[in-house]
C-alpha atoms as a PDB file:
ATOM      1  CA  UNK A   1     166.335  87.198 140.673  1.00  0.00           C
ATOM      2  CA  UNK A   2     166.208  89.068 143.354  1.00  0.00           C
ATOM      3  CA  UNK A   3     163.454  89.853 145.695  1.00  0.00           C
ATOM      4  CA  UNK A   4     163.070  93.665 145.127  1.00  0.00           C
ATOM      5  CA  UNK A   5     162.850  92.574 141.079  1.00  0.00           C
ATOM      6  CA  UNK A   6     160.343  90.021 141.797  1.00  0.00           C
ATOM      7  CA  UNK A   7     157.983  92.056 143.586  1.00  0.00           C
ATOM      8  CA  UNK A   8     158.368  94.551 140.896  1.00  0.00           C
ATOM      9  CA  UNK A   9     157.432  92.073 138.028  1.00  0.00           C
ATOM     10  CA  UNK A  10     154.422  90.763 140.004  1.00  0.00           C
ATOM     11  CA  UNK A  11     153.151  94.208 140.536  1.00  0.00           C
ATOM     12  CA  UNK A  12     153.671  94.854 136.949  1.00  0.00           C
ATOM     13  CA  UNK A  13     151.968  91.865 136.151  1.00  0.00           C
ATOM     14  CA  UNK A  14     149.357  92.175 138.451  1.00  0.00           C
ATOM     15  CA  UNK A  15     148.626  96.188 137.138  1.00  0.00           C
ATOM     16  CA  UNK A  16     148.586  94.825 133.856  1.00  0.00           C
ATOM     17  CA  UNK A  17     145.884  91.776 134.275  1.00  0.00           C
ATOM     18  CA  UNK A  18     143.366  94.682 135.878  1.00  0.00           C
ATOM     19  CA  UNK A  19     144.236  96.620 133.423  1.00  0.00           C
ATOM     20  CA  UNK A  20     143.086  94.567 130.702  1.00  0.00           C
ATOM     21  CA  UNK A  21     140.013  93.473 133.212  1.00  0.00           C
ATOM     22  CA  UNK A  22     138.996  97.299 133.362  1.00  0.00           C
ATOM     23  CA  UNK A  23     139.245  97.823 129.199  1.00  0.00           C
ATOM     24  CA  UNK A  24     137.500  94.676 128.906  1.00  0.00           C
ATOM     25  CA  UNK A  25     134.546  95.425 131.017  1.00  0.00           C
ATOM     26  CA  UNK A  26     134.338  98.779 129.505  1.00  0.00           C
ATOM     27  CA  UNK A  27     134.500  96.797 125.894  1.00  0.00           C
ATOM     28  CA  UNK A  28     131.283  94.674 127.481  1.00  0.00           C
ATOM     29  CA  UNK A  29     129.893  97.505 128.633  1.00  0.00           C
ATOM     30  CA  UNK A  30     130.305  99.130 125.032  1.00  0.00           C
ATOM     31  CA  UNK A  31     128.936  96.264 123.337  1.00  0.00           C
ATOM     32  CA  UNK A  32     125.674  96.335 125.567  1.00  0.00           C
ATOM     33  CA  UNK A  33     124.533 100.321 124.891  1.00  0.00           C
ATOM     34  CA  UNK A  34     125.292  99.557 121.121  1.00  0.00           C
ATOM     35  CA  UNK A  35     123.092  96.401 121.164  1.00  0.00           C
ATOM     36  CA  UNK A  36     120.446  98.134 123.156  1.00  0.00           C
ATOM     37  CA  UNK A  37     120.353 101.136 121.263  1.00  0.00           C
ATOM     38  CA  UNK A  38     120.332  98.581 117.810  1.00  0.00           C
ATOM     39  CA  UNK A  39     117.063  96.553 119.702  1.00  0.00           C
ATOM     40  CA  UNK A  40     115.875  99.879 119.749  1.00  0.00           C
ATOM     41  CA  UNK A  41     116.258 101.154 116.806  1.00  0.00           C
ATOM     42  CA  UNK A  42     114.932  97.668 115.079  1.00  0.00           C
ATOM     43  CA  UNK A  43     111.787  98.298 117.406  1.00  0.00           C
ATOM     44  CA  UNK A  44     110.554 101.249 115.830  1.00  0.00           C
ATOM     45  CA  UNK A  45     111.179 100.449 112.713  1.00  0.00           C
ATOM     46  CA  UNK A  46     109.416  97.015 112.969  1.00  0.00           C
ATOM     47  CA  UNK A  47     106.293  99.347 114.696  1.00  0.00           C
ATOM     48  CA  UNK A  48     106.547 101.835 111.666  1.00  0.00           C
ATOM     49  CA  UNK A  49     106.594  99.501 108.909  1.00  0.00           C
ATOM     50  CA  UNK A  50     103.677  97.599 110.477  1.00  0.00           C
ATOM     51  CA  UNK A  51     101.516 101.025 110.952  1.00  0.00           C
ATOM     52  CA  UNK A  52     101.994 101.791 106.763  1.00  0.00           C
ATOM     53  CA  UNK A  53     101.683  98.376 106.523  1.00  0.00           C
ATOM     54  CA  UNK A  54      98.135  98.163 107.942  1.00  0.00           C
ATOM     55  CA  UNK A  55      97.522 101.408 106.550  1.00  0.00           C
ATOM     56  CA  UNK A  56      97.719 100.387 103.476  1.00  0.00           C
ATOM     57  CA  UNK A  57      95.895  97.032 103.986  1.00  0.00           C
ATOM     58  CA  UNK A  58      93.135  99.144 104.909  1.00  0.00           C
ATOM     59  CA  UNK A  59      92.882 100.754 101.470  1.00  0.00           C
ATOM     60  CA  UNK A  60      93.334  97.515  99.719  1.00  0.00           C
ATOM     61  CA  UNK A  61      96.629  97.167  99.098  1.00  0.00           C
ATOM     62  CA  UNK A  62      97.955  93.143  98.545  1.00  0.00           C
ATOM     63  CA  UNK A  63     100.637  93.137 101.606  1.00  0.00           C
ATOM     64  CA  UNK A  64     100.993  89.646 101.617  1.00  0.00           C
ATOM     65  CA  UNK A  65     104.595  89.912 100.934  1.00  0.00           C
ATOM     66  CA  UNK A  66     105.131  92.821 103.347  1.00  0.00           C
ATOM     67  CA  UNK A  67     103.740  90.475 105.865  1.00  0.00           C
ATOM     68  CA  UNK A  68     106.483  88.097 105.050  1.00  0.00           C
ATOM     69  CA  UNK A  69     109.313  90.587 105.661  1.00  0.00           C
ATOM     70  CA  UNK A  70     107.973  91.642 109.066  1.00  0.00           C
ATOM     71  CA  UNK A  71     107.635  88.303 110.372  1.00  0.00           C
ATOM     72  CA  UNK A  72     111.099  88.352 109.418  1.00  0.00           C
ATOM     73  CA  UNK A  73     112.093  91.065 111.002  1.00  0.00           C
ATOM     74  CA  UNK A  74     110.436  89.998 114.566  1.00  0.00           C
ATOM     75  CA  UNK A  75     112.228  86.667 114.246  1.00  0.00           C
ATOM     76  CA  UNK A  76     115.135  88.737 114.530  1.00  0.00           C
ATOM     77  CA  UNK A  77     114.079  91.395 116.792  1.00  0.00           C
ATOM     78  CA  UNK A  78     113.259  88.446 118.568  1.00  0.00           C
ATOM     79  CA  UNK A  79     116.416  86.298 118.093  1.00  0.00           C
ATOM     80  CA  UNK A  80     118.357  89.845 119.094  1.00  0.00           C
ATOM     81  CA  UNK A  81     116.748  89.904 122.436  1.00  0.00           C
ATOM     82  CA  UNK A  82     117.392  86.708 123.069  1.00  0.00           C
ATOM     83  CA  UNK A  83     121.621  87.153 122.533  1.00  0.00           C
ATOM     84  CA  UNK A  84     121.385  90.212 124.623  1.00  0.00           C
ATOM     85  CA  UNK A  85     119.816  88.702 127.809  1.00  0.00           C
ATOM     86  CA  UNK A  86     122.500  85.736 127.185  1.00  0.00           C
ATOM     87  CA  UNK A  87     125.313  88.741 127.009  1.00  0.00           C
ATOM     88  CA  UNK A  88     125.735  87.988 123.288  1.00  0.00           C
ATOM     89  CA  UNK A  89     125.826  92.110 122.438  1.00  0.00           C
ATOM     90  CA  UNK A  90     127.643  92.011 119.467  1.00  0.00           C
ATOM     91  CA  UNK A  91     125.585  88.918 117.907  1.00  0.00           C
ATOM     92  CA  UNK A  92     122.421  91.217 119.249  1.00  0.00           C
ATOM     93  CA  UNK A  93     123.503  94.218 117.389  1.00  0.00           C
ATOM     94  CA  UNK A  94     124.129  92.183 114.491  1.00  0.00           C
ATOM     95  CA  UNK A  95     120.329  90.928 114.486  1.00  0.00           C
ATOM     96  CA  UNK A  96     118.885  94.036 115.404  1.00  0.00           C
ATOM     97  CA  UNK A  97     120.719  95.700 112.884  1.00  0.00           C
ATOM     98  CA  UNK A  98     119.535  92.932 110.421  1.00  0.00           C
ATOM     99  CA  UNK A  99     115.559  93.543 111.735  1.00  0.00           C
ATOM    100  CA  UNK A 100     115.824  97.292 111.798  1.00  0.00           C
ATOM    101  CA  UNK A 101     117.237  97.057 107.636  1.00  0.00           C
ATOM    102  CA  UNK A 102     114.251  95.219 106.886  1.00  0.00           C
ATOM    103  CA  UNK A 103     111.997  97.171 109.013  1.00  0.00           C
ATOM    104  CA  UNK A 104     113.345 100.143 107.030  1.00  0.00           C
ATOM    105  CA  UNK A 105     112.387  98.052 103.807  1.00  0.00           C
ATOM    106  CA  UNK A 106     109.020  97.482 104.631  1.00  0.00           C
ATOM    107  CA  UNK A 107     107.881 100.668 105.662  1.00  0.00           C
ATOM    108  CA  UNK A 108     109.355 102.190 102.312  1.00  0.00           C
ATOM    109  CA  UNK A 109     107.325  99.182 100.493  1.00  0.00           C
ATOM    110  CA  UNK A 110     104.745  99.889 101.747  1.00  0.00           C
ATOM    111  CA  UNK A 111     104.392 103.243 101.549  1.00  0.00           C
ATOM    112  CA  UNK A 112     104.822 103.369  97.796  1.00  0.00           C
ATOM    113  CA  UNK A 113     102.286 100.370  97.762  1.00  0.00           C
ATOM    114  CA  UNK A 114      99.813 102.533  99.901  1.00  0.00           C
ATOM    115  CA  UNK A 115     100.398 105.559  97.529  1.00  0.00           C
ATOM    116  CA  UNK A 116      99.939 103.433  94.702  1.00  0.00           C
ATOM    117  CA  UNK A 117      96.984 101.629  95.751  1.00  0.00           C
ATOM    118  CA  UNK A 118      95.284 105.228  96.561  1.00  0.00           C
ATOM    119  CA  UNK A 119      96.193 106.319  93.380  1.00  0.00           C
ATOM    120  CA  UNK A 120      94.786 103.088  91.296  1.00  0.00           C
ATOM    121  CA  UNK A 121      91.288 103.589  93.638  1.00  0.00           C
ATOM    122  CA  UNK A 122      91.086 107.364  92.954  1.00  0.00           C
ATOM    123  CA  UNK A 123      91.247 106.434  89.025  1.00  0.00           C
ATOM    124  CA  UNK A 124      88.705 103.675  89.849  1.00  0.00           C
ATOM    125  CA  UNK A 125      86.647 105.865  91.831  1.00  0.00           C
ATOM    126  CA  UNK A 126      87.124 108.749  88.478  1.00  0.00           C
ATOM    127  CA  UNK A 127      85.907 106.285  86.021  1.00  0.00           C
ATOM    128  CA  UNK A 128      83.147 104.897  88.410  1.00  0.00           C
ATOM    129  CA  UNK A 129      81.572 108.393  88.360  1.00  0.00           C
ATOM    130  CA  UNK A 130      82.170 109.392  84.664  1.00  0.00           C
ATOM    131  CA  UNK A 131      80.737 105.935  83.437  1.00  0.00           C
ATOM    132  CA  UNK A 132      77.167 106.514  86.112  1.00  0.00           C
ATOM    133  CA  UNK A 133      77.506 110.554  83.944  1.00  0.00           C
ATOM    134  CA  UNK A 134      77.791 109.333  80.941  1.00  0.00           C
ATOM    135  CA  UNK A 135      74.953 106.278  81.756  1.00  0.00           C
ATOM    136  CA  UNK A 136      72.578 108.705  82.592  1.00  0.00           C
ATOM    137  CA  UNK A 137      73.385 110.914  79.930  1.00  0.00           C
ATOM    138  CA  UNK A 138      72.608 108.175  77.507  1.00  0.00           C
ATOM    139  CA  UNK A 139      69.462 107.523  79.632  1.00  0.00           C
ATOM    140  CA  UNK A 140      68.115 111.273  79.465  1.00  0.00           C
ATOM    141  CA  UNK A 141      69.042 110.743  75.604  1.00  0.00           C
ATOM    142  CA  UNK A 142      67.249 107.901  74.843  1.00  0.00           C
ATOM    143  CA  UNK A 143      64.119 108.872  76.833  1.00  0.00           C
ATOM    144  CA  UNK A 144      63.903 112.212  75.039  1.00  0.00           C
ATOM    145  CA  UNK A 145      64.418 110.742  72.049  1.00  0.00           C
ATOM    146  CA  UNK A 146      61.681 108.255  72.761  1.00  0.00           C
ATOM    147  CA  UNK A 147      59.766 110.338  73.898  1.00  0.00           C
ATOM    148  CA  UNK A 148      59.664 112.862  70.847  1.00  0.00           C
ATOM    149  CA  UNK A 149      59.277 109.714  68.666  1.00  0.00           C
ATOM    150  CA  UNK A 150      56.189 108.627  70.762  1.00  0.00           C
ATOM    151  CA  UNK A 151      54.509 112.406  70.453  1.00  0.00           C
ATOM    152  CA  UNK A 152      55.063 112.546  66.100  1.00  0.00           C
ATOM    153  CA  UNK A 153      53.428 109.107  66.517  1.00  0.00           C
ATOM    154  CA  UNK A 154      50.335 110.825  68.401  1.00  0.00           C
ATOM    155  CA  UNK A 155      50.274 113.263  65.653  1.00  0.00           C
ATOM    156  CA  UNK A 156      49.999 111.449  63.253  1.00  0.00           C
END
């Protein structure tokens, strides 16, 4: 080979090599905005569900298995942040994307549990009320009727 021909394939060579480095590290550097913006994305939906969640604790809805899922989802969250800061992006996205689905579930969950729970307390509350109307009612009845009896019996 000659000389001229030889430098030429090295340079090609060598072109090529950083060539691949560059598209690599912009690959890497890829990865990482897609895993931070899935972390990110998992992290407000993990603080969303557990708002509605709470929310409807506090009305007395039974979130026992809502509580489940989010622990679930931190795990994750968790387990996501943990592949990113060991340059893992793509297994981070893949966790965060995993959290942020069941994030997603939960908060839906529990907001039809909080809506139905409001509902099932607002019929409590309804039948509550008409049962102390309808007590006294029968109350007012009885002591009229009582009453009247009591005055013919004076009468008499």
């Amino acid at each position: 080979m000659k000389p001229s021909n030889c430098a030429n394939l090295i340079l090609l060579l060598v072109l090529t090599l950083s060539t691949l480095t560059v598209v690599a590290r912009s690959q890497d550097a890829s990865d990482q905005e897609i895993a931070t913006q899935g972390i990110k994305n998992a992290e407000e939906a993990a603080i969303t569900a557990y708002k509605v969640t709470i929310q409807a604790e506090n009305i007395g809805a039974n979130i026992t298995d809502l509580t489940s899922a989010l622990n679930t989802a931190e795990y994750l969250l968790a387990t996501a942040r943990v592949a990113y800061n060991n340059g893992n992006f793509t297994e981070a996205a893949a966790f965060a994307s995993q959290a942020k689905s069941i994030g997603d579930y939960v908060n839906s969950k529990a907001s039809d549990l909080k809506a139905s729970t409001h509902n099932e307390n607002l019929t409590r509350q309804l039948l509550v009320s008409l049962g102390s109307v309808l007590g006294i009612a029968a109350i007012a009845l009885a002591s009229t009727l009582t009453w009247r009896s009591l005055r013919k019996h004076d009468r008499t």
